[in-house]
PDB file of N, CA and C in Angstrom:
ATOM      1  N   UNK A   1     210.390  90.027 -58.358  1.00  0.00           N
ATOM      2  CA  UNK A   1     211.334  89.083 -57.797  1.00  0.00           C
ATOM      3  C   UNK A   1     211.718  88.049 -58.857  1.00  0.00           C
ATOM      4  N   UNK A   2     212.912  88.001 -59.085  1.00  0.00           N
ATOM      5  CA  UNK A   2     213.509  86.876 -60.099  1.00  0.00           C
ATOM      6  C   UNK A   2     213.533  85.499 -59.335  1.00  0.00           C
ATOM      7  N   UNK A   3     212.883  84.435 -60.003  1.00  0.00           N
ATOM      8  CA  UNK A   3     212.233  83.331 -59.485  1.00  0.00           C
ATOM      9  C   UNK A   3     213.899  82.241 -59.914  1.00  0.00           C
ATOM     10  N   UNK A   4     214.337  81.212 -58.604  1.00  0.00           N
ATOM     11  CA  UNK A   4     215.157  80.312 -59.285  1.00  0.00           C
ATOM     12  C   UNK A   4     215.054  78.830 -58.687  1.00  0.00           C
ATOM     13  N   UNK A   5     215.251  78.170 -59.874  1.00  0.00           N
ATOM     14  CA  UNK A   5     215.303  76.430 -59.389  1.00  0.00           C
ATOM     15  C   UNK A   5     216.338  75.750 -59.873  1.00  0.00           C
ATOM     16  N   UNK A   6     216.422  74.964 -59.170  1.00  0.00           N
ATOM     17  CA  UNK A   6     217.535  74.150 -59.251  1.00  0.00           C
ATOM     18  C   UNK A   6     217.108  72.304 -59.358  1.00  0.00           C
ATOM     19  N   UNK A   7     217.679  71.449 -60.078  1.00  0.00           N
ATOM     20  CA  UNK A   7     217.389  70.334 -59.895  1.00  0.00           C
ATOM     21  C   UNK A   7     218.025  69.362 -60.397  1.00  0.00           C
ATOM     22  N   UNK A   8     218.985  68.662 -59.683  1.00  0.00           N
ATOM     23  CA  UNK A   8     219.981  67.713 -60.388  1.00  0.00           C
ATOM     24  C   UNK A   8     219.838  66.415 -59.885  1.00  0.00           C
ATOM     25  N   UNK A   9     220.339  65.374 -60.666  1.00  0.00           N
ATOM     26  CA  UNK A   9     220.060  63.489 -60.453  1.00  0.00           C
ATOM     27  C   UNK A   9     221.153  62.749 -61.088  1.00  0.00           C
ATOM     28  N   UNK A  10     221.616  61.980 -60.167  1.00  0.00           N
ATOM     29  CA  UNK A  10     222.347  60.963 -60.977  1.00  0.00           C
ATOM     30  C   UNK A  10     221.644  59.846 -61.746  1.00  0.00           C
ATOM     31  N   UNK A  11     222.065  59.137 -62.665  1.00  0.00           N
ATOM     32  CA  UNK A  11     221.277  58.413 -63.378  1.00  0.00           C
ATOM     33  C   UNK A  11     221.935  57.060 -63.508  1.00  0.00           C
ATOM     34  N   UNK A  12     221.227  56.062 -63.549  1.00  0.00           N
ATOM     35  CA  UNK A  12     221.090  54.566 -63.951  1.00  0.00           C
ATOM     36  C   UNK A  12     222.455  54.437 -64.298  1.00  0.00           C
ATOM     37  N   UNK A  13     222.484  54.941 -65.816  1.00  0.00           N
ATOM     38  CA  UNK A  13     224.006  54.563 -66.741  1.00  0.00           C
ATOM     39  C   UNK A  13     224.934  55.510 -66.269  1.00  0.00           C
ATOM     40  N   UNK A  14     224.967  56.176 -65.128  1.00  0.00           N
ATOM     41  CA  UNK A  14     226.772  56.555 -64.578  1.00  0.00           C
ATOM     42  C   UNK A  14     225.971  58.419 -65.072  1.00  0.00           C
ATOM     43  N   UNK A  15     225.200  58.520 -66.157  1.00  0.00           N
ATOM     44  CA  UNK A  15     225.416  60.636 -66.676  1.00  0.00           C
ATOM     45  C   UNK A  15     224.570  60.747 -65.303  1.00  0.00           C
ATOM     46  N   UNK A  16     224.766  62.199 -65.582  1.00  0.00           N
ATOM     47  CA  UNK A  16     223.925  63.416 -64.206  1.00  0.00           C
ATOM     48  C   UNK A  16     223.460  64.405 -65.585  1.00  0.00           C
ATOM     49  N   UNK A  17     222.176  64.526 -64.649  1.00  0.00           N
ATOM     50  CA  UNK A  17     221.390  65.587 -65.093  1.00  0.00           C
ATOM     51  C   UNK A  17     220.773  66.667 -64.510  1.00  0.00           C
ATOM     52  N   UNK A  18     221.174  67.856 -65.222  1.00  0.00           N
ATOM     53  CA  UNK A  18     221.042  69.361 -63.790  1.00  0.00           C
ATOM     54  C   UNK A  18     219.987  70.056 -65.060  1.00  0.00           C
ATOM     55  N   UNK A  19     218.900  70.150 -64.183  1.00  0.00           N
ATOM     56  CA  UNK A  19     218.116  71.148 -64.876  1.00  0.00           C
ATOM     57  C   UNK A  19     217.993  72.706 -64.063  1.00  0.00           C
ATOM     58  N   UNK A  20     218.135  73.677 -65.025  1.00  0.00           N
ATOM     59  CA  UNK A  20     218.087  75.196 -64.160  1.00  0.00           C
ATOM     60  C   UNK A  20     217.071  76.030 -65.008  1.00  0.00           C
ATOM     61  N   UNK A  21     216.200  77.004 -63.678  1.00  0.00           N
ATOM     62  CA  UNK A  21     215.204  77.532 -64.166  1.00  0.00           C
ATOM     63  C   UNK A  21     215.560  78.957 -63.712  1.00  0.00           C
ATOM     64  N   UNK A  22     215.821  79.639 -64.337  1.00  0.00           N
ATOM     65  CA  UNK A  22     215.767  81.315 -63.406  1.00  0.00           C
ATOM     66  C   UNK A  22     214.877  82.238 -64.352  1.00  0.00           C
ATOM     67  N   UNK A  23     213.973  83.102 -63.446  1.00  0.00           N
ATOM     68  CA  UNK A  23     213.789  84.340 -64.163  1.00  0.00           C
ATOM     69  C   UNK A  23     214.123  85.110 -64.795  1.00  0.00           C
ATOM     70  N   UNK A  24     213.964  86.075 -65.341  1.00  0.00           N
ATOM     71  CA  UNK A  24     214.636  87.095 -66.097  1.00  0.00           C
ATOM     72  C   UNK A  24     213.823  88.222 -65.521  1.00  0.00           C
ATOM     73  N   UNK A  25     214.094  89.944 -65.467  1.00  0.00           N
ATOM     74  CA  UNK A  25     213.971  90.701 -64.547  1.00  0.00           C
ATOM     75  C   UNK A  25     212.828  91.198 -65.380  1.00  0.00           C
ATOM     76  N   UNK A  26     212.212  90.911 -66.334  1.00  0.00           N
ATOM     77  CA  UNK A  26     211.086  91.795 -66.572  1.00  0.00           C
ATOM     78  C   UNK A  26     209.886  91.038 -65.964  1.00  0.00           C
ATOM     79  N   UNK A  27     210.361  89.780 -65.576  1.00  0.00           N
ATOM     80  CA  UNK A  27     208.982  88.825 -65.008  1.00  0.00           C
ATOM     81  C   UNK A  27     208.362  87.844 -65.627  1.00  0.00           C
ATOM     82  N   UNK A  28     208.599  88.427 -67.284  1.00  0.00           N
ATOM     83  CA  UNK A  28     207.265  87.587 -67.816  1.00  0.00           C
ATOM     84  C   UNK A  28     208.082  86.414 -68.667  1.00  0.00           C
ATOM     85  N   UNK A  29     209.585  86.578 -68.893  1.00  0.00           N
ATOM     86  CA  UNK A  29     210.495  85.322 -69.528  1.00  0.00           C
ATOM     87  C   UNK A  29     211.210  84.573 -68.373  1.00  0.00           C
ATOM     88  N   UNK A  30     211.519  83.684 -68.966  1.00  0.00           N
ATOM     89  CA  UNK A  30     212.457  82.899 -68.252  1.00  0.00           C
ATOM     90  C   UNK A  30     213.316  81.824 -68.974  1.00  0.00           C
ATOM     91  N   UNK A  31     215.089  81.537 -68.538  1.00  0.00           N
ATOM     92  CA  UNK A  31     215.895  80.509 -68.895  1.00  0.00           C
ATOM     93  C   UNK A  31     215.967  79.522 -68.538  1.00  0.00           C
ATOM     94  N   UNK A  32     215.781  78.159 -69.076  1.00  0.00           N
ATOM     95  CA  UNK A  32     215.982  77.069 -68.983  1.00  0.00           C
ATOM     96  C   UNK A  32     217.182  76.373 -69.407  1.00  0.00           C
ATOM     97  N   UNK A  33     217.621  75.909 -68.550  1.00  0.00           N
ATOM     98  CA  UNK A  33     219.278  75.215 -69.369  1.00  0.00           C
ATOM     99  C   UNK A  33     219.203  73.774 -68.558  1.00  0.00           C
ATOM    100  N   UNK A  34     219.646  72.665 -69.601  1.00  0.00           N
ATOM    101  CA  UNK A  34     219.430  71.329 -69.631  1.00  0.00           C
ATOM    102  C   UNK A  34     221.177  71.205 -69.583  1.00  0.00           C
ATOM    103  N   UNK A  35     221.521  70.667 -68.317  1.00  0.00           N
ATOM    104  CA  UNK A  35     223.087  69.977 -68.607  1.00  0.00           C
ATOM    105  C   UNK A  35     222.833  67.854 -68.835  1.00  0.00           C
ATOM    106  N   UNK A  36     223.112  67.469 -69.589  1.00  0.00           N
ATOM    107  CA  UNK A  36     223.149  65.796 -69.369  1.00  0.00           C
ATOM    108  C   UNK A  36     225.050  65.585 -69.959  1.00  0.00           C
ATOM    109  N   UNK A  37     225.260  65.358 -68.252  1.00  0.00           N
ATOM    110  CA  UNK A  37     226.852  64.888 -68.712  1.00  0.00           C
ATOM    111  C   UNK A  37     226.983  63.442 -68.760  1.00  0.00           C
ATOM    112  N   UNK A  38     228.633  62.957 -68.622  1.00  0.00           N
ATOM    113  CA  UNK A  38     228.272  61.952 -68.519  1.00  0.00           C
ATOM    114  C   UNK A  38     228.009  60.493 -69.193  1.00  0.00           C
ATOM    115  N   UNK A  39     228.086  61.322 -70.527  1.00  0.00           N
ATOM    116  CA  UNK A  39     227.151  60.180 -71.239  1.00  0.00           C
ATOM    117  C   UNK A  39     228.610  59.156 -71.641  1.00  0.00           C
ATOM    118  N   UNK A  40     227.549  57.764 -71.903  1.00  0.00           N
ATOM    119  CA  UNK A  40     228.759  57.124 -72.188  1.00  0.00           C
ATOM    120  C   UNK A  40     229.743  56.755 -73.426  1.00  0.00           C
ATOM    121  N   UNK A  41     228.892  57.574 -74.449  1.00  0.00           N
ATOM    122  CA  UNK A  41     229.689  57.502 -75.725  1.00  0.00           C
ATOM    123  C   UNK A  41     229.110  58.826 -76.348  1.00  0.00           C
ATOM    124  N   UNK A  42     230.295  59.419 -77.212  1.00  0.00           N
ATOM    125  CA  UNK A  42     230.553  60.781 -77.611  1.00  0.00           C
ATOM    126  C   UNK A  42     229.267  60.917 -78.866  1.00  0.00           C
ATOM    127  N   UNK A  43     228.792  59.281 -79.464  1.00  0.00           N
ATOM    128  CA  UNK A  43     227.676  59.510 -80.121  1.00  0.00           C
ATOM    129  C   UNK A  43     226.497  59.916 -79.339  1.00  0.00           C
ATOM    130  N   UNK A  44     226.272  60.080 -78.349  1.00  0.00           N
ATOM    131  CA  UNK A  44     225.241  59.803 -77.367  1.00  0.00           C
ATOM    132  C   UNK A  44     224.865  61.304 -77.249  1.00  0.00           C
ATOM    133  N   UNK A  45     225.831  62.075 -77.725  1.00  0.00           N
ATOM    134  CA  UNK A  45     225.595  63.449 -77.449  1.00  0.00           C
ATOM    135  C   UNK A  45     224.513  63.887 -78.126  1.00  0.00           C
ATOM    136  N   UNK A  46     224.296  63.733 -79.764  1.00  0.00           N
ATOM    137  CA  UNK A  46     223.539  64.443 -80.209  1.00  0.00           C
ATOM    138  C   UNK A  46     222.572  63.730 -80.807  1.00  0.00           C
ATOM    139  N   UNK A  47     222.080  62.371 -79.930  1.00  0.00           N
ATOM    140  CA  UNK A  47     221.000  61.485 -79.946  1.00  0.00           C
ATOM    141  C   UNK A  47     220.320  62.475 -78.830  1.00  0.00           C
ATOM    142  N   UNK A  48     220.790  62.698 -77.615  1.00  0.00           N
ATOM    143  CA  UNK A  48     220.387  63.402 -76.190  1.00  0.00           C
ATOM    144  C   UNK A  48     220.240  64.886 -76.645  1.00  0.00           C
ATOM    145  N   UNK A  49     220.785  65.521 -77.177  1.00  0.00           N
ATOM    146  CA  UNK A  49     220.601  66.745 -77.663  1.00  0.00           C
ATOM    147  C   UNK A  49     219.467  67.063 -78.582  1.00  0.00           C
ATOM    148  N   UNK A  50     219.342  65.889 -79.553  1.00  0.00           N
ATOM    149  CA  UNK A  50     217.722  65.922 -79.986  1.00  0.00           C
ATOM    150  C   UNK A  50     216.490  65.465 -79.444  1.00  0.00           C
ATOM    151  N   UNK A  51     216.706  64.845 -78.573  1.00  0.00           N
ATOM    152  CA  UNK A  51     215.352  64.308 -76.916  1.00  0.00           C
ATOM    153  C   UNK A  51     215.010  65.853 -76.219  1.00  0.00           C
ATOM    154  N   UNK A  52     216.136  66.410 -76.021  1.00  0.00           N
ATOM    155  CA  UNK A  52     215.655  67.528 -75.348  1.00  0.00           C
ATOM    156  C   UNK A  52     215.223  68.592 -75.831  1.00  0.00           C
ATOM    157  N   UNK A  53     216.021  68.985 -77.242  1.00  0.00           N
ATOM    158  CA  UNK A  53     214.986  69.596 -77.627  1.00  0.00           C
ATOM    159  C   UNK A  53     213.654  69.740 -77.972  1.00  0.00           C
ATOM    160  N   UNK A  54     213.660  68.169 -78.698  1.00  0.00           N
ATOM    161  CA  UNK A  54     211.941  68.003 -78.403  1.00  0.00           C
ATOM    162  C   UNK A  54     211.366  68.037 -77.322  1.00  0.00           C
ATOM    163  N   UNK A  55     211.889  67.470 -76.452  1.00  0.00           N
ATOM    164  CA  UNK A  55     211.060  67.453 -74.953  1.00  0.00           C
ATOM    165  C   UNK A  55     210.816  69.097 -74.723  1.00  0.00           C
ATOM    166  N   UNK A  56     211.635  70.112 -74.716  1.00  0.00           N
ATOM    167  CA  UNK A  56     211.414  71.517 -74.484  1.00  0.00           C
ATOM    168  C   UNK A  56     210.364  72.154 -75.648  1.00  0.00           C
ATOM    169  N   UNK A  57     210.271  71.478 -77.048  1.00  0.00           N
ATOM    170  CA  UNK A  57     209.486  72.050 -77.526  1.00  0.00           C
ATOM    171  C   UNK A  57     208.173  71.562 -78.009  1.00  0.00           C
ATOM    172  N   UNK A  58     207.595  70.657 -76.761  1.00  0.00           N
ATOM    173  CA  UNK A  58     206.675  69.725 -76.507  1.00  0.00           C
ATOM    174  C   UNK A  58     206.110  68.520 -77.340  1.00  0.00           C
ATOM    175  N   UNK A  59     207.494  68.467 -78.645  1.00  0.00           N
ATOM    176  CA  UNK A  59     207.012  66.919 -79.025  1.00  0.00           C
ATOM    177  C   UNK A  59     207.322  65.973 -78.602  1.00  0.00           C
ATOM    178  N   UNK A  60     207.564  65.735 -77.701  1.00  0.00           N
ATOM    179  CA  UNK A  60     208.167  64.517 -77.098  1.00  0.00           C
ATOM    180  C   UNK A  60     206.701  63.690 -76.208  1.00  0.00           C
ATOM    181  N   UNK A  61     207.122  62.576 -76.648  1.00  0.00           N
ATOM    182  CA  UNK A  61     205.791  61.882 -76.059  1.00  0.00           C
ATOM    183  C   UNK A  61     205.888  61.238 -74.284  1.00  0.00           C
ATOM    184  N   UNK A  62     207.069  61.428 -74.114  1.00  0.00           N
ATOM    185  CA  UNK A  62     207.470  60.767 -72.791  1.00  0.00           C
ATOM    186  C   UNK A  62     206.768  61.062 -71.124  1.00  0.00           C
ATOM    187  N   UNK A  63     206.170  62.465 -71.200  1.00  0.00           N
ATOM    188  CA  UNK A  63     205.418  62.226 -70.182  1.00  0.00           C
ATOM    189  C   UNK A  63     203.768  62.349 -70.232  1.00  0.00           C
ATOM    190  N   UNK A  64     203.363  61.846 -71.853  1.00  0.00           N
ATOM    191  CA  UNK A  64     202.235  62.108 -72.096  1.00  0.00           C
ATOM    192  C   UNK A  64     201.769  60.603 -71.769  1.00  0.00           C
ATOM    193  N   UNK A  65     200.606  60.093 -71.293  1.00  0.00           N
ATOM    194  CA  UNK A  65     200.057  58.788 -71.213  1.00  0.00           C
ATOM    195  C   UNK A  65     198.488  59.200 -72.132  1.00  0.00           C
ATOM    196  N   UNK A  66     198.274  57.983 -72.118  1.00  0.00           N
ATOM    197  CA  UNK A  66     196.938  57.448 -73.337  1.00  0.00           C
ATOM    198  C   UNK A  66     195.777  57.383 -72.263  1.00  0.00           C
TER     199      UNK A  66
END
């Protein structure tokens, strides 16, 4: 069974953020896709574009506590 989630939020400063999770049919992968629209300046893009990638490739310190 191909597994799917869905999860979107409006945010503080006016962007929305949709996170999507679906399976893939062999079971053992799966896609993640990060939308953050919204934003309020066109620099903002690829300040946010480097948060998430770290956050996806677990350096990001933001939901780690001490």
């Amino acid at each position: 069974m191909i597994g799917w989630r869905y999860w979107r939020r409006d945010l503080a400063d006016g962007g929305r953020l949709s996170v999507n999770i679906q399976g893939k049919p062999s079971g053992t992968k799966s896609t993640l896709t990060i939308n953050h629209d919204n934003l309020s300046a066109t620099e903002d893009v690829e300040t946010w574009r480097s948060f998430w990638k770290s956050f996806i490739d677990g350096e990001s310190t933001v939901l780690h506590s001490e």
